[in-house]
N, C-alpha and C. Protein backbone atom coordinates (compact mmCIF):
# COMPACT_ATOMS: atom_id res chain seq x y z
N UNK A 1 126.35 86.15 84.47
CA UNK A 1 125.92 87.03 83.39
C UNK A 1 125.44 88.36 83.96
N UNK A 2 126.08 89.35 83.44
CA UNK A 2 125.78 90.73 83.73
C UNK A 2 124.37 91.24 82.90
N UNK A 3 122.84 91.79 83.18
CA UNK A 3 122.39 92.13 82.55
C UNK A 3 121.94 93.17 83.01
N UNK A 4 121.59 94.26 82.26
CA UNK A 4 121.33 95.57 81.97
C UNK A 4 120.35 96.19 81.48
N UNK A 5 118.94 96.66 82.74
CA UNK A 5 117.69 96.43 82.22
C UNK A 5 117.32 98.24 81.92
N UNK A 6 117.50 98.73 80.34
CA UNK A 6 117.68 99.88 80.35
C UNK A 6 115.97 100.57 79.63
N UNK A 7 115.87 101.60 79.90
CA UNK A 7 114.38 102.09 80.11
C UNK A 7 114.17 103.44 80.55
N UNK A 8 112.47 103.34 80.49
CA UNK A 8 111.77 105.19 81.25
C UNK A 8 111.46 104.32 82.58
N UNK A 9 110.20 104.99 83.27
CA UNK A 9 109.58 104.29 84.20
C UNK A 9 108.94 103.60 84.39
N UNK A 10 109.05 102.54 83.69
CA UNK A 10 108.63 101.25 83.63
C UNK A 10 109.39 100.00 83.81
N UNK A 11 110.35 100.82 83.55
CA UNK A 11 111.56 99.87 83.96
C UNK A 11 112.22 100.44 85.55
N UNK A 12 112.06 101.60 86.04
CA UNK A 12 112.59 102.19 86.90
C UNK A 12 111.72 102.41 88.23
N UNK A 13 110.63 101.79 88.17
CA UNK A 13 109.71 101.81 89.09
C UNK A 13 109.63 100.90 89.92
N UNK A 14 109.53 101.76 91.72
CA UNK A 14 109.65 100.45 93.17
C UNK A 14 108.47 99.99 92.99
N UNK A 15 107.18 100.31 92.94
CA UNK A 15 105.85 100.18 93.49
C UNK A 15 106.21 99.38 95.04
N UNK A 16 106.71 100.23 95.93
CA UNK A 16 106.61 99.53 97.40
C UNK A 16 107.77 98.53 97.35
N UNK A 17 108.24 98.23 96.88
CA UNK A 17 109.55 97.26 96.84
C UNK A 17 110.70 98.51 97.14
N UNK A 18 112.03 97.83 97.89
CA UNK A 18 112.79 98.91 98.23
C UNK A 18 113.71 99.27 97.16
N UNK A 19 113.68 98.44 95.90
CA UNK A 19 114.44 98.63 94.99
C UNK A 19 113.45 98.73 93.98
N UNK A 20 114.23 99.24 92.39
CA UNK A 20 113.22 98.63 91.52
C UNK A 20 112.43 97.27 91.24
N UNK A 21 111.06 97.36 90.45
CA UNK A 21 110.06 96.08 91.22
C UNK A 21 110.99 95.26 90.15
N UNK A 22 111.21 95.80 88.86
CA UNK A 22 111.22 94.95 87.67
C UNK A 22 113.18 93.55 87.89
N UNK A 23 113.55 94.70 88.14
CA UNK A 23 115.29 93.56 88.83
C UNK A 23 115.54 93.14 89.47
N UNK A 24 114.28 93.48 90.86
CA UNK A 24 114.26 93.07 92.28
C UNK A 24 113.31 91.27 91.98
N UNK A 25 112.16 91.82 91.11
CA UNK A 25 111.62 90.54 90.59
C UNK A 25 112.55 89.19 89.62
N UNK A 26 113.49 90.08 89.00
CA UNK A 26 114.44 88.61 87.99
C UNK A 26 115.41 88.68 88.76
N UNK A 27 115.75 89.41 89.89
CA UNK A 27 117.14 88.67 90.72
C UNK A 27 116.78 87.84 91.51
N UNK A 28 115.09 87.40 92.24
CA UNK A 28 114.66 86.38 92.57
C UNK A 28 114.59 85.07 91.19
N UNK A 29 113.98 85.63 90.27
CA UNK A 29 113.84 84.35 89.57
C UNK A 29 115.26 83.65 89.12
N UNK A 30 115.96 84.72 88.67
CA UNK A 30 117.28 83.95 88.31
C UNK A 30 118.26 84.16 89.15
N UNK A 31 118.64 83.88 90.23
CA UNK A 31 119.67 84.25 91.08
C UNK A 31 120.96 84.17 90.82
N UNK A 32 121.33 83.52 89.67
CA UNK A 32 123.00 83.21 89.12
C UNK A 32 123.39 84.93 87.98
N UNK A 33 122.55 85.60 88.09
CA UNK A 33 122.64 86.51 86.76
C UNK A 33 122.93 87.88 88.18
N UNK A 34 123.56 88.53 87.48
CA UNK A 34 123.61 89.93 88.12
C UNK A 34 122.54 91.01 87.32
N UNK A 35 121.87 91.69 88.39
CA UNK A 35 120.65 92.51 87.43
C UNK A 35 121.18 94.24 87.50
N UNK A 36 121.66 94.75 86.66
CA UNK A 36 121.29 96.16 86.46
C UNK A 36 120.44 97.31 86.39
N UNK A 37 119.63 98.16 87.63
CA UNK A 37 118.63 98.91 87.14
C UNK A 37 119.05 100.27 86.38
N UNK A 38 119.06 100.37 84.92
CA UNK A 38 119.11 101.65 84.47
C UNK A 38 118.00 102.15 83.82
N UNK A 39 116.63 102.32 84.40
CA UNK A 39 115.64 102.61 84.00
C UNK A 39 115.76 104.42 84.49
N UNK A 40 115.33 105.48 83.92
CA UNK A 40 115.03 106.82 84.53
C UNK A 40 113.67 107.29 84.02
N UNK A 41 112.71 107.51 84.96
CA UNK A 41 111.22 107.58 84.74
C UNK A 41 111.30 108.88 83.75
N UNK A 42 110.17 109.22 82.89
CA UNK A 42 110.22 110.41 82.02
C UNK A 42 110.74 110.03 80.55
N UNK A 43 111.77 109.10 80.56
CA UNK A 43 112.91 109.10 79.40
C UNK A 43 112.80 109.14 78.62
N UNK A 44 112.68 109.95 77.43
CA UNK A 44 112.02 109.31 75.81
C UNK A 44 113.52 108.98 75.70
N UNK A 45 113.63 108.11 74.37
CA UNK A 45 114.73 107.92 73.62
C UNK A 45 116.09 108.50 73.35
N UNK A 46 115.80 109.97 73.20
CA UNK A 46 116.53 110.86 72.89
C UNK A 46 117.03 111.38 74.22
N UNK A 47 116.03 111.46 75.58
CA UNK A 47 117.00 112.05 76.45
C UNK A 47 117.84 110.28 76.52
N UNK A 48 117.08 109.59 76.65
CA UNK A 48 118.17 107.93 77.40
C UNK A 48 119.64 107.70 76.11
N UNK A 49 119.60 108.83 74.71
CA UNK A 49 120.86 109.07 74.26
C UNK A 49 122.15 109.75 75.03
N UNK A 50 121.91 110.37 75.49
CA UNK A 50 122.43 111.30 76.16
C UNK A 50 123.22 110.39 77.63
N UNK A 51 122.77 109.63 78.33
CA UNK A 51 123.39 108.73 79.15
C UNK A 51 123.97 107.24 79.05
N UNK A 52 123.04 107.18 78.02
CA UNK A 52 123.41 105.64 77.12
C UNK A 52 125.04 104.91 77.37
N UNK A 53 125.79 106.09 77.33
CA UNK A 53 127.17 105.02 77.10
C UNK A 53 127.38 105.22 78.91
N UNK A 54 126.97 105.89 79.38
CA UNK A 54 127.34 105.64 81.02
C UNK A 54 126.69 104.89 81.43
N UNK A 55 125.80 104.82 81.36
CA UNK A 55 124.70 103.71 81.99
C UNK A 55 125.03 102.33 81.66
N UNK A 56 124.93 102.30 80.07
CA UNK A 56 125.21 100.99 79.51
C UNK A 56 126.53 100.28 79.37
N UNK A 57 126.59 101.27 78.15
CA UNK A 57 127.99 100.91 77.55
C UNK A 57 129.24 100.27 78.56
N UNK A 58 129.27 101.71 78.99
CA UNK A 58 130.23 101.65 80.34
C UNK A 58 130.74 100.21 81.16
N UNK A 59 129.64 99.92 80.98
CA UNK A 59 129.15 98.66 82.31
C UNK A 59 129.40 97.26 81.99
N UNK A 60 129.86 97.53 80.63
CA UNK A 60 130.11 95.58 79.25
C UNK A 60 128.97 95.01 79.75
N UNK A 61 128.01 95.16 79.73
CA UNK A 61 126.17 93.78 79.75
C UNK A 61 127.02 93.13 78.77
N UNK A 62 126.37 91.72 79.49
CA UNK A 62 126.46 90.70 78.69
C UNK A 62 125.33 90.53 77.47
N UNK A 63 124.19 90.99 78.14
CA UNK A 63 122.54 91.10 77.94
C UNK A 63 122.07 92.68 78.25
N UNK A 64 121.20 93.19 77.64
CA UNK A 64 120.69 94.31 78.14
C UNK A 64 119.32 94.60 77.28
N UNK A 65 118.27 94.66 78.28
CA UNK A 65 116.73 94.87 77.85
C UNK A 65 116.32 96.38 77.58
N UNK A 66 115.90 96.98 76.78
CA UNK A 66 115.69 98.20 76.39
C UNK A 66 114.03 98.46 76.21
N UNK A 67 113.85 99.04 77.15
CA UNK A 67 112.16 99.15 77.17
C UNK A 67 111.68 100.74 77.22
N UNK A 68 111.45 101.31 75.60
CA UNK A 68 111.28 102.60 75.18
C UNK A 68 109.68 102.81 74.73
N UNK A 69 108.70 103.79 74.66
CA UNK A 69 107.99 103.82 73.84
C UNK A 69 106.80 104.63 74.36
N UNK A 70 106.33 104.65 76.07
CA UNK A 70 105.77 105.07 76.54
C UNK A 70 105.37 106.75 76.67
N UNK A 71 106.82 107.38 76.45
CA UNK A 71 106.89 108.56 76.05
C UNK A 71 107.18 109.37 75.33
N UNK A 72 107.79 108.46 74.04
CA UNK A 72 108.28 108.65 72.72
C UNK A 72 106.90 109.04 72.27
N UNK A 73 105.96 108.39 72.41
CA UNK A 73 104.54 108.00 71.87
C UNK A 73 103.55 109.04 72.21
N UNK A 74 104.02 110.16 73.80
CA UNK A 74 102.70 110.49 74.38
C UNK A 74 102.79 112.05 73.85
N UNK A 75 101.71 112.73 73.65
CA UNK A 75 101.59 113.96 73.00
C UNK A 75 102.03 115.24 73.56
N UNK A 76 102.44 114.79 74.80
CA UNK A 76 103.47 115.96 75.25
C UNK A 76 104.63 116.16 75.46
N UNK A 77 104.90 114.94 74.66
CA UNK A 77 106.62 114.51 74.85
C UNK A 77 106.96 113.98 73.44
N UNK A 78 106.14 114.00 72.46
CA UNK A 78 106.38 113.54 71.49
C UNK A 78 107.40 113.16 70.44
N UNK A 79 107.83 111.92 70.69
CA UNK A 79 109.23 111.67 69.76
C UNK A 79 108.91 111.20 68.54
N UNK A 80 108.83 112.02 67.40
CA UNK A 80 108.52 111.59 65.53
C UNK A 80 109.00 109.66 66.02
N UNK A 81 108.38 109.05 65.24
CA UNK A 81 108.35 107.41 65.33
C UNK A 81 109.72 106.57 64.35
N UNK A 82 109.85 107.96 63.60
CA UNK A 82 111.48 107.88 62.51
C UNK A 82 112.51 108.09 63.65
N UNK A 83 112.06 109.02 64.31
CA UNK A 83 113.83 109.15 65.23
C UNK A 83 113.54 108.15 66.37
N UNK A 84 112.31 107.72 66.55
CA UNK A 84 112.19 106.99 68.03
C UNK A 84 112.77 105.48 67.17
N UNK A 85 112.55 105.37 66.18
CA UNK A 85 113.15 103.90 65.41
C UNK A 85 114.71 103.80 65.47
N UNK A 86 114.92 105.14 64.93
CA UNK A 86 116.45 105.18 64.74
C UNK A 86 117.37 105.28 65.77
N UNK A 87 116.82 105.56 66.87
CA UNK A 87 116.96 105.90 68.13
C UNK A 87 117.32 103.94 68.86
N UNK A 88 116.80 103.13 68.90
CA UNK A 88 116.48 101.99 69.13
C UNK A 88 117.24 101.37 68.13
N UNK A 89 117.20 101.08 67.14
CA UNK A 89 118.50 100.53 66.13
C UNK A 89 119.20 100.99 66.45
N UNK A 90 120.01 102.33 66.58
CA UNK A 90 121.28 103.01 67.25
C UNK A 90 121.30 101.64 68.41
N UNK A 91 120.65 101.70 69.65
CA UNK A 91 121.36 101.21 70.88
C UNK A 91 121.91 99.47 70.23
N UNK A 92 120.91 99.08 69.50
CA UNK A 92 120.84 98.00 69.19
C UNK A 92 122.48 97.74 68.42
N UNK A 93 123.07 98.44 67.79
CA UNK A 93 123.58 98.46 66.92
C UNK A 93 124.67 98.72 68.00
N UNK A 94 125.02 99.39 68.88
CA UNK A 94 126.06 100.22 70.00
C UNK A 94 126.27 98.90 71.05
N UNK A 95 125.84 97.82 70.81
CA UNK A 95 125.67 96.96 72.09
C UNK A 95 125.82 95.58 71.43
N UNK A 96 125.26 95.42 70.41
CA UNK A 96 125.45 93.99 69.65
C UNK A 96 124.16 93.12 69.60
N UNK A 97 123.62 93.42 68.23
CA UNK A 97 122.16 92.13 68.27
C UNK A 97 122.06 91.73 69.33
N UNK A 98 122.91 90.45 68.80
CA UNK A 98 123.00 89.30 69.78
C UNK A 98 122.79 89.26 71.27
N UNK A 99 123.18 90.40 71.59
CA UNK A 99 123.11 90.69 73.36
C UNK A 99 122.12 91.60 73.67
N UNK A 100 120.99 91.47 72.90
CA UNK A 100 119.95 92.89 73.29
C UNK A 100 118.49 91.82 72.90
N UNK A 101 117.29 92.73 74.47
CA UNK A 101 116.16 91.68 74.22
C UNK A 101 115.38 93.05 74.29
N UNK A 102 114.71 93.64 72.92
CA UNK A 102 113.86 94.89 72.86
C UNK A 102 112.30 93.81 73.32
N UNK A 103 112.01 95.70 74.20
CA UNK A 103 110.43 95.30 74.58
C UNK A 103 109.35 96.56 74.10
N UNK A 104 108.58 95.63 73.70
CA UNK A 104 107.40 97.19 73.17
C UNK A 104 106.75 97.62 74.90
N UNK A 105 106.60 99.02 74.45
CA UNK A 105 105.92 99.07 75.59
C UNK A 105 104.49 98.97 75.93
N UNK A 106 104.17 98.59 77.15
CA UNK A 106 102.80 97.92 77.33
C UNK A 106 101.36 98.78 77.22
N UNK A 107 100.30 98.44 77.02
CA UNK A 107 99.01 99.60 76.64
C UNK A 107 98.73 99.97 77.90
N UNK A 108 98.00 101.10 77.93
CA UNK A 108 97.15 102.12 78.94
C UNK A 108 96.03 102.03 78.79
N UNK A 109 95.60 102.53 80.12
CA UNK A 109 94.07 102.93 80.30
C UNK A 109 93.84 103.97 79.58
N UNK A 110 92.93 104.06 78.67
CA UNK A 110 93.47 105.95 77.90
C UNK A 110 92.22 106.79 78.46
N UNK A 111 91.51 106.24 79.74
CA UNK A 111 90.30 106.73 80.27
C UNK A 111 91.72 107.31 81.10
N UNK A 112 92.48 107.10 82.04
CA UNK A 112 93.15 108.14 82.88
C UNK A 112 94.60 108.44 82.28
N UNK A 113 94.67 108.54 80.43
CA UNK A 113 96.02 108.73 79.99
C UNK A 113 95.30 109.35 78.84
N UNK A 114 95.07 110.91 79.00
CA UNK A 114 94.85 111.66 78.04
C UNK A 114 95.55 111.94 76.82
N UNK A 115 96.74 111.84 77.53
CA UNK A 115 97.91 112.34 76.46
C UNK A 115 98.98 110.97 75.91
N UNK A 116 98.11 109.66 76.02
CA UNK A 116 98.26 108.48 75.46
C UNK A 116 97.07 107.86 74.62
N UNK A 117 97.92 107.08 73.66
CA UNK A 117 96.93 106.49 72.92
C UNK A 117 97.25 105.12 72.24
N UNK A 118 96.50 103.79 72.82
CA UNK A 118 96.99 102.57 72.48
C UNK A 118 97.55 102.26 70.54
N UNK A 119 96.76 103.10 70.35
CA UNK A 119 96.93 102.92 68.85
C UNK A 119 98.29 103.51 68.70
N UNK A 120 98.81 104.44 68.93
CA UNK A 120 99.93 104.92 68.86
C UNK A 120 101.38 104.27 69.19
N UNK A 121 100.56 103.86 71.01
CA UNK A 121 101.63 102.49 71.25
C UNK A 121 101.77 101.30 70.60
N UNK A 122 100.70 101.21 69.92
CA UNK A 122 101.21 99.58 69.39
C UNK A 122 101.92 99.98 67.64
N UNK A 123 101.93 101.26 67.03
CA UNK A 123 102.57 101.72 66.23
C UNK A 123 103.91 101.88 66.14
N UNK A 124 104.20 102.36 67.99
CA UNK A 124 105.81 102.78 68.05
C UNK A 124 106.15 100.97 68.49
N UNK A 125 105.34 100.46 69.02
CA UNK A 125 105.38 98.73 69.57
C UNK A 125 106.12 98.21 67.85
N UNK A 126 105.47 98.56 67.03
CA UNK A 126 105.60 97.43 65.74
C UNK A 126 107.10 98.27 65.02
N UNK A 127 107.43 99.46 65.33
CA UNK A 127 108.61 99.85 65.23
C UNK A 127 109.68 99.16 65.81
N UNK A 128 109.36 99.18 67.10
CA UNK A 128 110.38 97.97 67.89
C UNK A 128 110.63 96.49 67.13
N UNK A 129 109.68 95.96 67.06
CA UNK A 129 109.89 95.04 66.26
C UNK A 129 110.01 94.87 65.06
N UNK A 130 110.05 95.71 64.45
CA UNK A 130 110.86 96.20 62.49
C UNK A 130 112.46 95.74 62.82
N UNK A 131 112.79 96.85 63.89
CA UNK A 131 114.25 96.81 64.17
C UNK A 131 114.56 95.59 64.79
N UNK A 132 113.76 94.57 65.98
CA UNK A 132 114.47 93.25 65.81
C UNK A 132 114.31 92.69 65.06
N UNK A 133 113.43 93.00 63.47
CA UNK A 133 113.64 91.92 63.06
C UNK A 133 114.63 92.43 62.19
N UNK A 134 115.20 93.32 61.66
CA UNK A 134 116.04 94.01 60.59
C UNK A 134 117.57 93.66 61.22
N UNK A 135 118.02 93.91 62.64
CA UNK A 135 119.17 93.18 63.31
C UNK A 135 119.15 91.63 63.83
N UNK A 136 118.03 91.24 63.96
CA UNK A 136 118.23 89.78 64.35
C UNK A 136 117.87 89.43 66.19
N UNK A 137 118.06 91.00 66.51
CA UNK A 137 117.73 90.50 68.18
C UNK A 137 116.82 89.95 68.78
N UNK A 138 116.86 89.90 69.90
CA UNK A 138 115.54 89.14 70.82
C UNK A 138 114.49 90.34 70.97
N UNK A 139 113.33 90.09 70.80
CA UNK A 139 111.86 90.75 71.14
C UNK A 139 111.12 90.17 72.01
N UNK A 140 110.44 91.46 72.77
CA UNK A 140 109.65 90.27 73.63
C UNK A 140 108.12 91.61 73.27
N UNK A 141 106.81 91.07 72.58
CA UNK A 141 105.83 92.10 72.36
C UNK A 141 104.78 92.19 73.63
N UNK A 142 105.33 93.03 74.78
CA UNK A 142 104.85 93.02 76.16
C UNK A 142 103.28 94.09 76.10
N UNK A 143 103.25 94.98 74.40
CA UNK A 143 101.85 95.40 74.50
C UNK A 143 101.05 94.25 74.36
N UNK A 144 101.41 93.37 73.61
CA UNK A 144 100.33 92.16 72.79
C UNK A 144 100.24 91.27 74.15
N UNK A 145 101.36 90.99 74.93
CA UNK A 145 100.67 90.22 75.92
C UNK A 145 99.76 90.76 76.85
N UNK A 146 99.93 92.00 77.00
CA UNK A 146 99.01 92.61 78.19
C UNK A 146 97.59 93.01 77.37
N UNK A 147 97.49 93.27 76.01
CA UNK A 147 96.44 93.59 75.71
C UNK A 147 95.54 92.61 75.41
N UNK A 148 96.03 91.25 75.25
CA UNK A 148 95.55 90.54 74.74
C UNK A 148 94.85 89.86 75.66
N UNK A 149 94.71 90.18 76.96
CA UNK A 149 94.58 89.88 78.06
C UNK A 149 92.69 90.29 78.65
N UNK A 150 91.71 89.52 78.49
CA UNK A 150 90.73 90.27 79.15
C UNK A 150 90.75 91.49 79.88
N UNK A 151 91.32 91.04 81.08
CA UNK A 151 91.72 91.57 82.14
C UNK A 151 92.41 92.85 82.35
N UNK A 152 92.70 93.17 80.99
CA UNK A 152 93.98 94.25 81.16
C UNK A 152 94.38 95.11 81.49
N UNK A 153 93.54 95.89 81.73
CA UNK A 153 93.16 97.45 82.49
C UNK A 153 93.39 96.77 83.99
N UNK A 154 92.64 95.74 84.27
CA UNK A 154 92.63 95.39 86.02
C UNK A 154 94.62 95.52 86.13
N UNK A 155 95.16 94.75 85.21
CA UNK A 155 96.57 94.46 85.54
C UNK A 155 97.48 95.64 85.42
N UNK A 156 96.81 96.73 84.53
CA UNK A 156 97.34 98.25 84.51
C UNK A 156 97.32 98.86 85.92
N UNK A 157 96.77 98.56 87.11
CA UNK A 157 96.29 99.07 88.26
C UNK A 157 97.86 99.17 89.03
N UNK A 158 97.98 99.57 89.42
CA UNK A 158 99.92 100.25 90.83
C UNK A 158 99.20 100.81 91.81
N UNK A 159 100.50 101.14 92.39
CA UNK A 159 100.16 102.20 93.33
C UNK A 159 99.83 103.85 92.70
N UNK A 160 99.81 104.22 91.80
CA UNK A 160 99.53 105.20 91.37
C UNK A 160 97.93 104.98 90.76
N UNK A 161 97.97 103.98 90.09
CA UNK A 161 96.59 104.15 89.50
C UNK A 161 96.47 105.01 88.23
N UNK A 162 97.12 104.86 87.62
CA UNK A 162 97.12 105.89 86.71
C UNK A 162 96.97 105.36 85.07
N UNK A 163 96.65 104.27 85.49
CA UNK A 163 96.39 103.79 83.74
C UNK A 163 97.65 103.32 83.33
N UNK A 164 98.84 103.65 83.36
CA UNK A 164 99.90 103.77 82.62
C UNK A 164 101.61 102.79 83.72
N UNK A 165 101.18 103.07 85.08
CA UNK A 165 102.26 102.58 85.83
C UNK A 165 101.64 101.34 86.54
N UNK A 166 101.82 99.88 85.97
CA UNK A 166 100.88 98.73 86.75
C UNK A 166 101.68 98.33 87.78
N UNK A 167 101.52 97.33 88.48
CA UNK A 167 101.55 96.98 89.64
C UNK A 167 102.44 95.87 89.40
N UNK A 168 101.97 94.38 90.73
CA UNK A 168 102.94 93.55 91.01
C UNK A 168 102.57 92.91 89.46
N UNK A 169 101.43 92.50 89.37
CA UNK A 169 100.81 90.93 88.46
C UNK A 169 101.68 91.54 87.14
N UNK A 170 101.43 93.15 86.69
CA UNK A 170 102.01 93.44 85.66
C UNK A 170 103.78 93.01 85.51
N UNK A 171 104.40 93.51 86.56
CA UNK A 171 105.67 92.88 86.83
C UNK A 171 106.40 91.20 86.12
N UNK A 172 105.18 90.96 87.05
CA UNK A 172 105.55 89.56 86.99
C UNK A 172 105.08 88.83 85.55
N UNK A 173 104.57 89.26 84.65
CA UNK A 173 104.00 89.25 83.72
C UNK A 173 105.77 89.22 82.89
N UNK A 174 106.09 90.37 83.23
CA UNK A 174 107.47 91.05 82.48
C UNK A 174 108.35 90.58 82.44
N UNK A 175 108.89 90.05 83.65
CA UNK A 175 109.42 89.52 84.37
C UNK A 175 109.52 88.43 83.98
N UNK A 176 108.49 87.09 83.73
CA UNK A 176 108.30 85.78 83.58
C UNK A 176 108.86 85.94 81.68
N UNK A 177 108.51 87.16 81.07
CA UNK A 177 108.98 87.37 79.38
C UNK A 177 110.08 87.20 79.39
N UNK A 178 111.14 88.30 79.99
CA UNK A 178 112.44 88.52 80.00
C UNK A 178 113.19 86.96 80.33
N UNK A 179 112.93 86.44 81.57
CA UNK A 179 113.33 84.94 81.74
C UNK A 179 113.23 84.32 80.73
N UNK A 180 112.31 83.94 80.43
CA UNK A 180 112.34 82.84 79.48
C UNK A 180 113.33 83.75 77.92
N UNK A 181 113.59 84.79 77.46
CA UNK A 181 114.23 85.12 76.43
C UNK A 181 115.69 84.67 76.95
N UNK A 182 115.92 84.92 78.00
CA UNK A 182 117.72 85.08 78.63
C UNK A 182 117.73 84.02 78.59
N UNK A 183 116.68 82.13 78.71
CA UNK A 183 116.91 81.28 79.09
C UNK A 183 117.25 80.77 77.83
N UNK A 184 116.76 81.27 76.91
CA UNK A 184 116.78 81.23 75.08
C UNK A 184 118.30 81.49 74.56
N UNK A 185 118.48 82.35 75.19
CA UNK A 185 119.91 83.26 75.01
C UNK A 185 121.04 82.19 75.27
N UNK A 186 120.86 81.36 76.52
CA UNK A 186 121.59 81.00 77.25
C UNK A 186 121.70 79.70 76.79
N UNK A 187 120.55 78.72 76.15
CA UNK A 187 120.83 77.51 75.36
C UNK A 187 121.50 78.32 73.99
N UNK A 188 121.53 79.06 73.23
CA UNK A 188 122.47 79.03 72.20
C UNK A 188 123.61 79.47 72.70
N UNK A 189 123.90 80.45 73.55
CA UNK A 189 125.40 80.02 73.79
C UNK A 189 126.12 79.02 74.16
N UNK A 190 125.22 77.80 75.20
CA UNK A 190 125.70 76.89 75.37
C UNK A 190 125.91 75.65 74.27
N UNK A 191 124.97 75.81 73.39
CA UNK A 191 124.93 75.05 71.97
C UNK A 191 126.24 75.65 71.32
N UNK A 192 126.85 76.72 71.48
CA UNK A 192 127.87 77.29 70.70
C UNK A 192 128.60 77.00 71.26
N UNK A 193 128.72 77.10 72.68
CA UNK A 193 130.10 76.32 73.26
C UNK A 193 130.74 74.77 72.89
N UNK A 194 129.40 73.75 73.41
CA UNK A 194 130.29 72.55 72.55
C UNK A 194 130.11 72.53 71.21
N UNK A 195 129.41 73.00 70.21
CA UNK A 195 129.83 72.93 69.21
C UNK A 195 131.05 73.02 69.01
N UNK A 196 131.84 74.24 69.73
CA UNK A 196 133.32 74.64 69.24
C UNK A 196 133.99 73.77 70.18
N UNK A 197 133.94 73.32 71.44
CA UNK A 197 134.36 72.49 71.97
C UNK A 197 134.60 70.88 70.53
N UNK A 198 133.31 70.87 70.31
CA UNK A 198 133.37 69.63 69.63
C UNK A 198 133.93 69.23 68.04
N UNK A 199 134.19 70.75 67.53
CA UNK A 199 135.00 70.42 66.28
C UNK A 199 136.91 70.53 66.54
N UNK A 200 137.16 71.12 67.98
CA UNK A 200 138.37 71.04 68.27
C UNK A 200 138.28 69.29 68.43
N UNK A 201 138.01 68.52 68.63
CA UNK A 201 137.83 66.94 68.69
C UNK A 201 137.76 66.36 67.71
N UNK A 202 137.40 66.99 66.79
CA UNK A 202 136.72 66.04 65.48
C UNK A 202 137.92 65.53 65.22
């Protein structure tokens, strides 16, 4: 299975790993899957239109994770929450439900993210999930797990430090989401296989 982990910098980030942390982490966990990094740090929505069919399209994913929101959301980059929606149903819609696992993006420290604001993220977050639920795709709500988290600011911590770019634990956090959705993915196709296997028998 070809998958295609498309994104800003959150998806596109080494933290000290020689590759990206986030594909370098699920090509260990799942080793039978081929991982794609098309994350480009900065990205709101509207520029990741603009490369979308090279990056993605291009490439036939079997699967492909779309993790938008971080800069759609922040006040100097500001993407209206109507086009950042429509923006995200577009890919959704360009790629096929069925083969797409949207992720909200995760909260900040807003003590060192001036020009962020959790409330905002979990606004453009519940947008994301309007649109899986309006197409049917896979969601995974990666603000609600990290916020929901005592701890959460500690797990916001990277090599940058910056409130906004976390580290390994955050990774693996992500990482352990995405698995288990593809593993989801992967019993209904196999449920669909003998099914059709099994009415050619009947």
């Amino acid at each position: 299975m070809k998958v295609i982990c498309f994104g800003d910098s959150i998806t596109a980030r080494k933290e000290n790993y020689p590759k990206p942390v986030l594909t370098s982490m699920l090509k260990l966990k799942m080793k039978q899957h081929q991982f794609i990094n098309a994350g480009v740090s900065g990205n709101t929505t509207e520029q990741a239109r603009v490369r979308f069919k090279k990056d993605v399209l291009s490439k036939n994913p079997d699967v492909v994770t779309i993790l938008f929101g971080g800069n759609d959301s922040a006040k100097h980059k500001l993407i209206p929450i109507g086009i950042f929606k429509s923006n995200i149903r577009y890919f959704v819609q360009q790629i096929g439900a069925d083969r797409v696992i949207l992720i909200t993006s995760p909260p900040v420290d807003e003590a060192l993210q001036p020009n962020r604001k959790n409330k905002r993220l979990k606004e453009y977050g519940q947008a994301v999930k309007d649109v899986a639920e309006e197409t049917g795709c896979h969601v995974i709500d990666f603000f609600e797990i990290l916020y929901s988290k005592p701890n959460y600011k500690e797990l916001l911590v990277g090599i940058k430090n910056d409130g906004l770019h976390f580290g390994e634990a955050g990774y693996d956090l992500l990482s352990d989401a995405i698995v288990a959705e593809i593993n989801k993915m992967d019993d209904v196709s196999k449920k669909g296989f003998f099914k059709s296997i099994w009415s050619i028998f009947k």
